[in-house]
N, C-alpha and C. Protein backbone atom coordinates (compact mmCIF):
# COMPACT_ATOMS: atom_id res chain seq x y z
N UNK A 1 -27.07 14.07 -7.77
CA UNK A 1 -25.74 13.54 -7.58
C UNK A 1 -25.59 12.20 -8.30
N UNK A 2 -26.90 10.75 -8.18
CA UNK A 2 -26.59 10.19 -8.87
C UNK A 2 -26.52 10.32 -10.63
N UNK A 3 -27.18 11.10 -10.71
CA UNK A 3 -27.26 11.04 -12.30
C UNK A 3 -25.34 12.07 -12.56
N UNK A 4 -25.14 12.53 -12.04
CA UNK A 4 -23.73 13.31 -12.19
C UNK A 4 -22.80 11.79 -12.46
N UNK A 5 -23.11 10.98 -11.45
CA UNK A 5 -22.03 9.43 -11.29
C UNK A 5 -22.04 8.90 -12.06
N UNK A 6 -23.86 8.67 -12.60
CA UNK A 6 -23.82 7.60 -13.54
C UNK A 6 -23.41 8.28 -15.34
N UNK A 7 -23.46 9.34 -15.30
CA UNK A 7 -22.94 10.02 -16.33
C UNK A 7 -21.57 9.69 -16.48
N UNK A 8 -20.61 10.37 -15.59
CA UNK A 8 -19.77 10.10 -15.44
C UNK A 8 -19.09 8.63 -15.70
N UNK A 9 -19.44 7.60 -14.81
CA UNK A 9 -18.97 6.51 -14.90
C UNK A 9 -19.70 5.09 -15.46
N UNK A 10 -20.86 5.42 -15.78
CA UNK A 10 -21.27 4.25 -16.43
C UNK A 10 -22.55 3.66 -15.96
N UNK A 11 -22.28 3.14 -14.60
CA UNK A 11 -22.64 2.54 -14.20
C UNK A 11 -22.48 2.83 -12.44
N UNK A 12 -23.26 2.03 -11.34
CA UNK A 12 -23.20 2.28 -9.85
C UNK A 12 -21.55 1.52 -9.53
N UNK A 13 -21.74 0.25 -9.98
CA UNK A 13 -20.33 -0.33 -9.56
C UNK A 13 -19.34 -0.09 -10.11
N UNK A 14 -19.17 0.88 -11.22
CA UNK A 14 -17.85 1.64 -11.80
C UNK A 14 -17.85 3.00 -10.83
N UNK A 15 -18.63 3.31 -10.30
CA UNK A 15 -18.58 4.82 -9.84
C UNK A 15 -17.86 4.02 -8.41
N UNK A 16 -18.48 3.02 -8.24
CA UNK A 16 -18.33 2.90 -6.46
C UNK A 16 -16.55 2.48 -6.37
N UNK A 17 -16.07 1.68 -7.73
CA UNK A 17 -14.72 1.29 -7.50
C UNK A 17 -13.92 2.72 -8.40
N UNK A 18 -14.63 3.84 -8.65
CA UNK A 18 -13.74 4.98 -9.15
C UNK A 18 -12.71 5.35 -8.00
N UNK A 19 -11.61 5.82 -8.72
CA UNK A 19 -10.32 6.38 -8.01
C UNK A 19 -11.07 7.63 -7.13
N UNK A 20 -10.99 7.86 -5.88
CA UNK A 20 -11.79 9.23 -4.95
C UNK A 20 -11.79 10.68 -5.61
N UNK A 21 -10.63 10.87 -6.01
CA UNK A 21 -10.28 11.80 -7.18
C UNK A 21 -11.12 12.17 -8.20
N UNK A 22 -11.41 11.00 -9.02
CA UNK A 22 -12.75 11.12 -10.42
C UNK A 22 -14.01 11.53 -9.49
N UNK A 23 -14.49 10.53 -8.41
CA UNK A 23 -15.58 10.69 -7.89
C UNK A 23 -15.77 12.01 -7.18
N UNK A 24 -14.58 12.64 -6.75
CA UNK A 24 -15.12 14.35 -6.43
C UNK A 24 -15.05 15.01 -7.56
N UNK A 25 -14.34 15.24 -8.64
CA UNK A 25 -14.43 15.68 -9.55
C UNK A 25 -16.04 15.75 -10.38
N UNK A 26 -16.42 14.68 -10.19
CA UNK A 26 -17.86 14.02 -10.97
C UNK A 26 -18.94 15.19 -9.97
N UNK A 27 -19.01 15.05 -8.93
CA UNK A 27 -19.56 15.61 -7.74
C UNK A 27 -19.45 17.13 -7.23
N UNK A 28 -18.31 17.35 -7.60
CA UNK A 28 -17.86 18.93 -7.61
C UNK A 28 -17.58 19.01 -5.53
N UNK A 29 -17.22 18.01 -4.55
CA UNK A 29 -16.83 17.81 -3.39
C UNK A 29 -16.60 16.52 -2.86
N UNK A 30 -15.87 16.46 -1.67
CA UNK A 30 -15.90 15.09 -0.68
C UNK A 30 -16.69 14.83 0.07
N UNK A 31 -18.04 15.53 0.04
CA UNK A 31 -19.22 15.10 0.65
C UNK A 31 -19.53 13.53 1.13
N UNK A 32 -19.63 13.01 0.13
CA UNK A 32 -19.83 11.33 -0.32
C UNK A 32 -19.11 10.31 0.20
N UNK A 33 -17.88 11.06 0.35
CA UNK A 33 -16.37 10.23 0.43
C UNK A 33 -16.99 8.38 1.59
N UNK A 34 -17.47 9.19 2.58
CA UNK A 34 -17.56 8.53 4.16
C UNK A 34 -18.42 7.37 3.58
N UNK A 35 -19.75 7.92 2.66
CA UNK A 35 -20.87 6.57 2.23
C UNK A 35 -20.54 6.17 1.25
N UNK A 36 -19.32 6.14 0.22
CA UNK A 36 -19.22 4.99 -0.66
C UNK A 36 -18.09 4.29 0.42
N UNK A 37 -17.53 4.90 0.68
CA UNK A 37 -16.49 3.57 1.92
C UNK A 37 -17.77 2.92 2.63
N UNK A 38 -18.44 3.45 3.25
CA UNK A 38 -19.76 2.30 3.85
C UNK A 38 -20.37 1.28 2.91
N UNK A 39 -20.64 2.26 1.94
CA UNK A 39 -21.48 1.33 0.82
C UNK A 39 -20.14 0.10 0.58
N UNK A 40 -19.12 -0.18 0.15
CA UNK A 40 -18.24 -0.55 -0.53
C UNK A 40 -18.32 -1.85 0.30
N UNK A 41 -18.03 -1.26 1.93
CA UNK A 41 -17.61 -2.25 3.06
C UNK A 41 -19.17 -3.65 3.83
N UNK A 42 -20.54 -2.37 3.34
CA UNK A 42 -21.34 -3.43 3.22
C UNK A 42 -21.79 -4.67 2.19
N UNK A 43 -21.11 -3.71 1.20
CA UNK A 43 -21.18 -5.05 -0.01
C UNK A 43 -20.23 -6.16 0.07
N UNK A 44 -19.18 -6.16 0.42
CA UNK A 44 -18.39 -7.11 0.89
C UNK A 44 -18.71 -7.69 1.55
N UNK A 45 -19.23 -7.36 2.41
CA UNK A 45 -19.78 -8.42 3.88
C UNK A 45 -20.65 -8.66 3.47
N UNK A 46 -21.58 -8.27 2.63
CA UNK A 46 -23.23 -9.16 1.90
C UNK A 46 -22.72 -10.26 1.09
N UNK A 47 -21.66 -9.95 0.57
CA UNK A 47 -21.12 -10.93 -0.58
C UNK A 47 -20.34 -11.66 -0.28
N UNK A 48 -19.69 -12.02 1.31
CA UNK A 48 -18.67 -12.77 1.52
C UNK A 48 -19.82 -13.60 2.29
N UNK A 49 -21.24 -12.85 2.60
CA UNK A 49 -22.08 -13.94 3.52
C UNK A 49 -22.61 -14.76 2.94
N UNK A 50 -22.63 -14.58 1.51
CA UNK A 50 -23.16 -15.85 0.06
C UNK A 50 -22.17 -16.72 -0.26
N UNK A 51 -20.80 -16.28 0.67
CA UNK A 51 -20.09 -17.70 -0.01
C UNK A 51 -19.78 -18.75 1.52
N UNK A 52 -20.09 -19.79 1.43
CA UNK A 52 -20.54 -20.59 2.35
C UNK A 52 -18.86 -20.83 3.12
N UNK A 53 -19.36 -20.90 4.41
CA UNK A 53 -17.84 -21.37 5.20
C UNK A 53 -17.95 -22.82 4.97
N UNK A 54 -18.91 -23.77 3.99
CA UNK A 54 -18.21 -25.04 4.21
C UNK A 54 -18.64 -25.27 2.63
N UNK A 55 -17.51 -26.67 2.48
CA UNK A 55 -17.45 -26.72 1.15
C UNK A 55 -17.72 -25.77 -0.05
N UNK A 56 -16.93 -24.97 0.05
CA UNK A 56 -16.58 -23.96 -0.90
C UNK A 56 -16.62 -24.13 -2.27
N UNK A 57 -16.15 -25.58 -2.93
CA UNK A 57 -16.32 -25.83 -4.06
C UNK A 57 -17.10 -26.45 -4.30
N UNK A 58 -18.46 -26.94 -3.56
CA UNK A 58 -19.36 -27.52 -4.05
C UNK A 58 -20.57 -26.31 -4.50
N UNK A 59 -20.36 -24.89 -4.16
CA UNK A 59 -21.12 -23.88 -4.57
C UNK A 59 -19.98 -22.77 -5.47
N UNK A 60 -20.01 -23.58 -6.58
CA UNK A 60 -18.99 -23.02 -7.77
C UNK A 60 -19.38 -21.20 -7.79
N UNK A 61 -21.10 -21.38 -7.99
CA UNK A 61 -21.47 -20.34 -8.49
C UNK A 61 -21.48 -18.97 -7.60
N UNK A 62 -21.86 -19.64 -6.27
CA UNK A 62 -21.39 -18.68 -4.98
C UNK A 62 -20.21 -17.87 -4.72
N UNK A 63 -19.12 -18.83 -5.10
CA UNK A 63 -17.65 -18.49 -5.93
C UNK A 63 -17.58 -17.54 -6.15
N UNK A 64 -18.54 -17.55 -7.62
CA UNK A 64 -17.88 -16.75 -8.87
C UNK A 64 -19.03 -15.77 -8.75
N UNK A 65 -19.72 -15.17 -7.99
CA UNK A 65 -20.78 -14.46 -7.48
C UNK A 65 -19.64 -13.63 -6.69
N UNK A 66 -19.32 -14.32 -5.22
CA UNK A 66 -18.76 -13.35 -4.32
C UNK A 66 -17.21 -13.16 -4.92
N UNK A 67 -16.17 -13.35 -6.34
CA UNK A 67 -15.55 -12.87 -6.72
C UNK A 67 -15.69 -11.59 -7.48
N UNK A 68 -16.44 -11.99 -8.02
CA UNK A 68 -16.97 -10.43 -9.45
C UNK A 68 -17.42 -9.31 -8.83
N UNK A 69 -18.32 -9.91 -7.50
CA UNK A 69 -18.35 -8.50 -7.07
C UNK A 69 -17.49 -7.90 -5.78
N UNK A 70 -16.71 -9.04 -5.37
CA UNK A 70 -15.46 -7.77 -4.81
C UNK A 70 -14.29 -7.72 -5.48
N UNK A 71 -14.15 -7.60 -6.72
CA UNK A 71 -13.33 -7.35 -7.92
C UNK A 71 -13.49 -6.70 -9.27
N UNK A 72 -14.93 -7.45 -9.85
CA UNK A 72 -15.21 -7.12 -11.02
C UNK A 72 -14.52 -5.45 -11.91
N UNK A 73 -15.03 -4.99 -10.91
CA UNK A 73 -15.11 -3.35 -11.12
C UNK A 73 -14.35 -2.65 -10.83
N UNK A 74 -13.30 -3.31 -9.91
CA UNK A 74 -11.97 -2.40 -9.47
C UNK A 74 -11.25 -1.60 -10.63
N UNK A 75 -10.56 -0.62 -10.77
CA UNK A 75 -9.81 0.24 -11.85
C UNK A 75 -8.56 -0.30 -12.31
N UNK A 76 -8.37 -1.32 -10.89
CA UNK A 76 -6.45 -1.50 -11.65
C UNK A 76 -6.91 -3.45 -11.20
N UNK A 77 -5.65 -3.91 -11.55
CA UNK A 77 -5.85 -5.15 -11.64
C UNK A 77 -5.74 -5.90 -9.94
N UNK A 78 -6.04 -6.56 -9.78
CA UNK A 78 -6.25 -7.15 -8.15
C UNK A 78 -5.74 -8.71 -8.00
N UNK A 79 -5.12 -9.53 -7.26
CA UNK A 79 -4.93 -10.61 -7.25
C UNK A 79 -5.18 -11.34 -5.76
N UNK A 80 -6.30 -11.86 -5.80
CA UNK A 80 -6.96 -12.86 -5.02
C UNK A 80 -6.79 -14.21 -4.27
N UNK A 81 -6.45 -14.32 -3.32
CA UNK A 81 -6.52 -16.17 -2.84
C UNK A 81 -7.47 -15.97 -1.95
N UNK A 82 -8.03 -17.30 -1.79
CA UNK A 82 -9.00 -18.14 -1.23
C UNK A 82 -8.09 -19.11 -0.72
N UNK A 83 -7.63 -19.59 0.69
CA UNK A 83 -7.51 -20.33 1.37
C UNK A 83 -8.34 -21.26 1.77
N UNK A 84 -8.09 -22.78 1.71
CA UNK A 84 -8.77 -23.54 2.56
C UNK A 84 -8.24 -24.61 3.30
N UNK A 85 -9.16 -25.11 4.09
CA UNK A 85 -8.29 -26.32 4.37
C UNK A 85 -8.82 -27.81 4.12
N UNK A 86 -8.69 -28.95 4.23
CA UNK A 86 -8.57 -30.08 3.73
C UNK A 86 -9.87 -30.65 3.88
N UNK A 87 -10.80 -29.76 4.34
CA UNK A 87 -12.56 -30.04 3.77
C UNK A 87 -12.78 -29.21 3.13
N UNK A 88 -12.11 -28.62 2.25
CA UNK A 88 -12.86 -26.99 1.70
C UNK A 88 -13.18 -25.98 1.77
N UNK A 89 -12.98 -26.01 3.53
CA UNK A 89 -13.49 -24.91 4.03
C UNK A 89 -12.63 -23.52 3.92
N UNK A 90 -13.45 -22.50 3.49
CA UNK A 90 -12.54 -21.32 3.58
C UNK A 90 -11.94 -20.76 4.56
N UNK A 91 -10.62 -20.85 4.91
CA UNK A 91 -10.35 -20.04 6.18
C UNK A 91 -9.74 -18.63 6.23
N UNK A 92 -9.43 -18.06 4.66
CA UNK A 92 -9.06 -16.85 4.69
C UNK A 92 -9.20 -16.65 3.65
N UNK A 93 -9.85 -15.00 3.24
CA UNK A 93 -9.63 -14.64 1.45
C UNK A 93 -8.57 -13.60 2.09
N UNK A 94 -8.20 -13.37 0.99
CA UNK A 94 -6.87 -12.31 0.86
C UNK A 94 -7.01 -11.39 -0.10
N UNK A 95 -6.41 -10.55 -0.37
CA UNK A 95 -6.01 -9.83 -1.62
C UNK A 95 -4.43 -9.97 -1.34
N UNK A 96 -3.82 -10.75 -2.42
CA UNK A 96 -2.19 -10.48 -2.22
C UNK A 96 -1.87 -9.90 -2.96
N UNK A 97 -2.40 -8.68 -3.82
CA UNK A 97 -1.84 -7.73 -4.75
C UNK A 97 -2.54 -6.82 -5.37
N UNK A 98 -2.15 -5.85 -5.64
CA UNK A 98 -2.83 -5.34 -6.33
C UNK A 98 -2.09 -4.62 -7.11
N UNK A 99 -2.48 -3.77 -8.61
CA UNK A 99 -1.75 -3.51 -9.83
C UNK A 99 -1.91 -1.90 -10.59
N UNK A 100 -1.57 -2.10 -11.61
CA UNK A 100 -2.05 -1.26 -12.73
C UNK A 100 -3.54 -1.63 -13.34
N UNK A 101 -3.43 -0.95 -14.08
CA UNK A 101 -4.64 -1.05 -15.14
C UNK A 101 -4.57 -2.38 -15.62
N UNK A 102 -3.07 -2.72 -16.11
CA UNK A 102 -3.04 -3.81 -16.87
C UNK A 102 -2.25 -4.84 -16.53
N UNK A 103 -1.94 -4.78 -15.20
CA UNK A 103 -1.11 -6.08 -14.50
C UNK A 103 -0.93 -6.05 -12.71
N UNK A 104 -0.68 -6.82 -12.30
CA UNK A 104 -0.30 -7.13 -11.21
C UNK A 104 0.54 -8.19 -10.59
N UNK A 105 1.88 -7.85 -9.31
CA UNK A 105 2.45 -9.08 -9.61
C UNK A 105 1.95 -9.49 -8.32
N UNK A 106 2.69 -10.93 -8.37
CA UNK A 106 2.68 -11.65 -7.28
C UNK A 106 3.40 -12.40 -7.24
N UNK A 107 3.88 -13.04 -6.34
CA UNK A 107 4.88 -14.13 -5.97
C UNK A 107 4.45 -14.97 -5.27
N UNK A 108 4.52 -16.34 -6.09
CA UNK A 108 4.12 -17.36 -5.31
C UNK A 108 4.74 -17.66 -4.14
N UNK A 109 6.05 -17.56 -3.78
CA UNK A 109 6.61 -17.91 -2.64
C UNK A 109 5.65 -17.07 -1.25
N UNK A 110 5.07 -15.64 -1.77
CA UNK A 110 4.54 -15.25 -0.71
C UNK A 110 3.49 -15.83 -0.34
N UNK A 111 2.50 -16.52 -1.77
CA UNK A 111 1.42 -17.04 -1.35
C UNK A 111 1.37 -18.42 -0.49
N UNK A 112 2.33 -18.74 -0.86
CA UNK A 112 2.74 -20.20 -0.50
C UNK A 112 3.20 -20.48 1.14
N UNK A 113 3.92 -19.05 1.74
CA UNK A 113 3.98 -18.58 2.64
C UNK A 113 2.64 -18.71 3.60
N UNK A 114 2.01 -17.97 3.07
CA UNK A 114 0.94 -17.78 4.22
C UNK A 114 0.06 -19.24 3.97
N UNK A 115 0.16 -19.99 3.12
CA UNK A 115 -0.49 -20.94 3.21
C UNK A 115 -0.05 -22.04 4.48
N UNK A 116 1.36 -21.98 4.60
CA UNK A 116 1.76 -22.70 5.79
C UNK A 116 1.51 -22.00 7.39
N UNK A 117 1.59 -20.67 7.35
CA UNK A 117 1.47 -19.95 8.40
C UNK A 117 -0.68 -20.29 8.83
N UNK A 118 -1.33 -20.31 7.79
CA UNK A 118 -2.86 -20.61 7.87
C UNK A 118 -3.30 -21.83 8.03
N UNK A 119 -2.32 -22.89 7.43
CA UNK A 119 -2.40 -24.05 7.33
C UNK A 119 -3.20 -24.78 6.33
N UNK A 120 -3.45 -24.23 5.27
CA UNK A 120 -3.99 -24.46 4.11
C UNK A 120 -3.67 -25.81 3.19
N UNK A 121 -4.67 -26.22 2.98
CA UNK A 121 -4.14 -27.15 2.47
C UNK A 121 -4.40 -26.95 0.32
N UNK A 122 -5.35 -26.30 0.59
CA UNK A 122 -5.58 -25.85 -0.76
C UNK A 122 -5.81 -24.57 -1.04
N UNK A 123 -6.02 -23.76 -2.60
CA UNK A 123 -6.35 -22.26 -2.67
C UNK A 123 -6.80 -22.14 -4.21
N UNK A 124 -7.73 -21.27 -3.98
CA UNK A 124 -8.45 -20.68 -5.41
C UNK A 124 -7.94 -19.47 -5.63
N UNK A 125 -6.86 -19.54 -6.32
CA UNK A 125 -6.54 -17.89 -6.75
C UNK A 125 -7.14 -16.86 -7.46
N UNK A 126 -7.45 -15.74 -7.50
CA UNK A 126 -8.57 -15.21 -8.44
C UNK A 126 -7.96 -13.69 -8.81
N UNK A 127 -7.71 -13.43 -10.46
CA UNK A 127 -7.14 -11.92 -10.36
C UNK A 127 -8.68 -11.19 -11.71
N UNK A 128 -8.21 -9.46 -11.72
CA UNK A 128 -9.49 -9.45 -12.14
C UNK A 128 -8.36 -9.40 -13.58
N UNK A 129 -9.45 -8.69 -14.71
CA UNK A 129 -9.22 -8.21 -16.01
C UNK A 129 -10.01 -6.80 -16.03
N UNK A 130 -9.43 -5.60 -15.77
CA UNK A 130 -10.53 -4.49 -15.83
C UNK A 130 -10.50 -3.98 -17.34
N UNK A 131 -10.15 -4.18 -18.02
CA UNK A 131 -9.93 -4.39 -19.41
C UNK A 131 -11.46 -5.17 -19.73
N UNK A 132 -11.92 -5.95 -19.16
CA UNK A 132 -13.00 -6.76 -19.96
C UNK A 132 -12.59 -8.14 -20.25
N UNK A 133 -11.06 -8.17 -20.96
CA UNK A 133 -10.86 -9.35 -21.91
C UNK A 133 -10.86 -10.73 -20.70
N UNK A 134 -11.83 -11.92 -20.97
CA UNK A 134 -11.42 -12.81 -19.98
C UNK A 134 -10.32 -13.61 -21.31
N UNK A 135 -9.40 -13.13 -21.41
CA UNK A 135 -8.07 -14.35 -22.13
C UNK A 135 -7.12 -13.85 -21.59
N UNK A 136 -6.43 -14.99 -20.64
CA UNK A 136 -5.03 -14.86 -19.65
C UNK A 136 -3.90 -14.52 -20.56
N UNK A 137 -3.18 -13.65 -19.91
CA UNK A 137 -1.69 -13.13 -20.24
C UNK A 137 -0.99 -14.35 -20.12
N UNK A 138 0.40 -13.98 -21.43
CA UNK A 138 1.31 -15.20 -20.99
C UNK A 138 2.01 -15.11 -19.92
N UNK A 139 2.21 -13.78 -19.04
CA UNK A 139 2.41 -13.92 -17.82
C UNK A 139 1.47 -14.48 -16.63
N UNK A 140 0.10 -14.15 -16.94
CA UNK A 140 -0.89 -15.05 -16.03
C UNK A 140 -0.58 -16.67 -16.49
N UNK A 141 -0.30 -16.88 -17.27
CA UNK A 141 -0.16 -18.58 -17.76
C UNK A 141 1.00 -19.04 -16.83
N UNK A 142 2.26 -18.43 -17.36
CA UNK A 142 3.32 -18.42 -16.44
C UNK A 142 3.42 -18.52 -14.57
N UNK A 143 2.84 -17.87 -14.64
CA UNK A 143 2.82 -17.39 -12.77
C UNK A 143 2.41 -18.61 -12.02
N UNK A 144 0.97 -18.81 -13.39
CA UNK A 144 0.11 -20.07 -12.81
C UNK A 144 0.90 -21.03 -12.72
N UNK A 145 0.92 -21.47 -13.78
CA UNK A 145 2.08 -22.69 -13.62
C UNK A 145 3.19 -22.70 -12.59
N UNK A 146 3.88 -21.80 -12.11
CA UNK A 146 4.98 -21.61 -11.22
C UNK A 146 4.20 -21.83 -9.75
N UNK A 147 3.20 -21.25 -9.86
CA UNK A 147 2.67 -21.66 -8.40
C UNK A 147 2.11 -22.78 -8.15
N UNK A 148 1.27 -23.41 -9.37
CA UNK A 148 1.02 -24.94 -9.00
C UNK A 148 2.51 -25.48 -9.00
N UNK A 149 3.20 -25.67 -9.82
CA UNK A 149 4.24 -26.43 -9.46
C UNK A 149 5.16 -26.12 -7.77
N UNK A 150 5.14 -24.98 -7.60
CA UNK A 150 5.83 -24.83 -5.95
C UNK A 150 4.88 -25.54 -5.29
N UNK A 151 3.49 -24.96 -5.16
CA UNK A 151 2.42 -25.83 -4.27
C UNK A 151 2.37 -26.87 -4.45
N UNK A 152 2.54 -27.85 -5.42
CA UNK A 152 2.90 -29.36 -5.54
C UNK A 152 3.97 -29.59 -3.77
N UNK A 153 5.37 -29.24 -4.67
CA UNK A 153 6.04 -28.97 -3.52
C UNK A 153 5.76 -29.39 -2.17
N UNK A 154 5.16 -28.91 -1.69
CA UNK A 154 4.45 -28.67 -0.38
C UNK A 154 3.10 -28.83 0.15
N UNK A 155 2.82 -29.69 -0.52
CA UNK A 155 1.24 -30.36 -0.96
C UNK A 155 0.30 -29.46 -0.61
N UNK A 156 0.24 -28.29 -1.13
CA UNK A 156 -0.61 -27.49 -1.72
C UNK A 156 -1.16 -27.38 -2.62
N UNK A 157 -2.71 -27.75 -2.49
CA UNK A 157 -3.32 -28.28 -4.43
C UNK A 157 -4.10 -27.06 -4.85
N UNK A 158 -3.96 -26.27 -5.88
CA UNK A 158 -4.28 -25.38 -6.39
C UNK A 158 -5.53 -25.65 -7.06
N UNK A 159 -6.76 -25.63 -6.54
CA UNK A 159 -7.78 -25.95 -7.19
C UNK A 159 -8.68 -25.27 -8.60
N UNK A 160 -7.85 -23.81 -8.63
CA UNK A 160 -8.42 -23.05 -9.62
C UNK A 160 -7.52 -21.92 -10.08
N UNK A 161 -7.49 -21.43 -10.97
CA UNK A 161 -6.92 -19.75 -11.11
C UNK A 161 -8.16 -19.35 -12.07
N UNK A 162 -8.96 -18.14 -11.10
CA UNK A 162 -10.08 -17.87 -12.01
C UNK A 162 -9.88 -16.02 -12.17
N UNK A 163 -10.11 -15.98 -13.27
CA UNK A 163 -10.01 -14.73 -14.47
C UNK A 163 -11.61 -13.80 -13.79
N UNK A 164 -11.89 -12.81 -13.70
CA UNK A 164 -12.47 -12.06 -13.29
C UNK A 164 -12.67 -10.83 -13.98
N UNK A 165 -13.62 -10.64 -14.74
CA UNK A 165 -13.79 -9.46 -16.04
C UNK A 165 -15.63 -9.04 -15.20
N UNK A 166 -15.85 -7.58 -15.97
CA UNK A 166 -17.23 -6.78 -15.61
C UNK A 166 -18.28 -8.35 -16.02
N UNK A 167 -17.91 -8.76 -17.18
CA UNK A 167 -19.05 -9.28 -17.82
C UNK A 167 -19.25 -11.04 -17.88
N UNK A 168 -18.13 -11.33 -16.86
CA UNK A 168 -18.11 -12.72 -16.77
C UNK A 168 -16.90 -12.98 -15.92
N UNK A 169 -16.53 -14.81 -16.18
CA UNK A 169 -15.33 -15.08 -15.60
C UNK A 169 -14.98 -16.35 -16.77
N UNK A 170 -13.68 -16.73 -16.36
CA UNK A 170 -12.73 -17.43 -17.50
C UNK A 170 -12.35 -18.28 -15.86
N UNK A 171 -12.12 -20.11 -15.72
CA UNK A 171 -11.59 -21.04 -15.05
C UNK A 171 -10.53 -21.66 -16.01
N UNK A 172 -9.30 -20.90 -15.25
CA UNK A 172 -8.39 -21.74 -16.08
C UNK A 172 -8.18 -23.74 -15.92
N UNK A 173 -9.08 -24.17 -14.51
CA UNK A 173 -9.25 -25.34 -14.65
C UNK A 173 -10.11 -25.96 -15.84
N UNK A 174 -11.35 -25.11 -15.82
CA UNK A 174 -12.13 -25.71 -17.40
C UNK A 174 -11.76 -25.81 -18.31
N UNK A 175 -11.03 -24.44 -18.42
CA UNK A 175 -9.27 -24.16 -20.14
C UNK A 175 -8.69 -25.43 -20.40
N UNK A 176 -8.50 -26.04 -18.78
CA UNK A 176 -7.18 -26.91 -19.36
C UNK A 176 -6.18 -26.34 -19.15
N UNK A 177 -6.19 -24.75 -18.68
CA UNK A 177 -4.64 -24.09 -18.54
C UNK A 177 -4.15 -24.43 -16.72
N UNK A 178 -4.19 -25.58 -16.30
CA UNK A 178 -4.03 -25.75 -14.71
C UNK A 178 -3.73 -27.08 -14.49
């Protein structure tokens, strides 16, 4: 069965974020179905236990560890916040979207929303690229900008918008695009 997957899809973490559809197809049944949802749901929780509940941005790399892999590999595009509050601490990840292959929207007013309802004082937004390419759309440029400027607003400091590809990541704070 694995060699059917990895034929199929490449790789373990392309098979595990395949549409259920490809993956019975690959398999020839829904046998599986129940243990990649297990598998999926323990990797998350292994990978959300590497990113520290305190000071969040002093372990950049922990970050960009527990982003790639609950994103990297997804099929369609995904859009991410990281909530915190005014020590860093994470108090909620989110997914506020999710997309196509090649986009996803979002609205800052929603994000901005739950930031008052959580009480956030800051947020690391994070969307992927399943494409590969880490170079932001002029709509990712756009968006960004629209949401730091609302979160200004409402003294919400946007500490990052980070790009999320199989083979790396792109900080639009390091760019200069933030």
């Amino acid at each position: 069965m694995s060699d059917l997957l990895l034929d199929r899809f490449g790789s373990f973490p392309e098979a595990l974020n395949a549409a259920e559809a490809d993956r019975v197809n690959a398999i020839g049944g829904r046998d599986v179905e129940g243990l990649f949802a297990s598998v999926r749901t323990a990797i998350h929780i292994v990978l959300r236990g590497r990113l520290p509940q305190r000071a969040v941005l002093a372990s950049e790399p922990a970050v960009l560890e527990y982003l790639r892999g609950a994103m990297a590999f997804a099929p369609n595009e995904q859009f991410r916040v990281l909530y915190l509050n005014s020590g860093n601490e994470l108090l909620r990840d989110e997914l506020a979207g999710s997309g196509s292959v090649s986009s996803v929207h979002v609205y800052p007013r929603e994000v901005l929303k739950r930031c008052l309802e959580l009480g956030a004082t800051a947020i690391i937004v994070a969307h992927n690229h399943p494409s590969g390419r880490l170079v932001p759309s002029r709509n990712d440029r756009t968006m960004t900008r629209n949401l730091v400027e609302a979160a200004k607003a409402i003294g919400v400091a946007v500490h990052d918008h980070i790009l999320i590809a199989r083979e790396g990541s792109l900080s639009f704070r390091r760019q200069g695009l933030l």
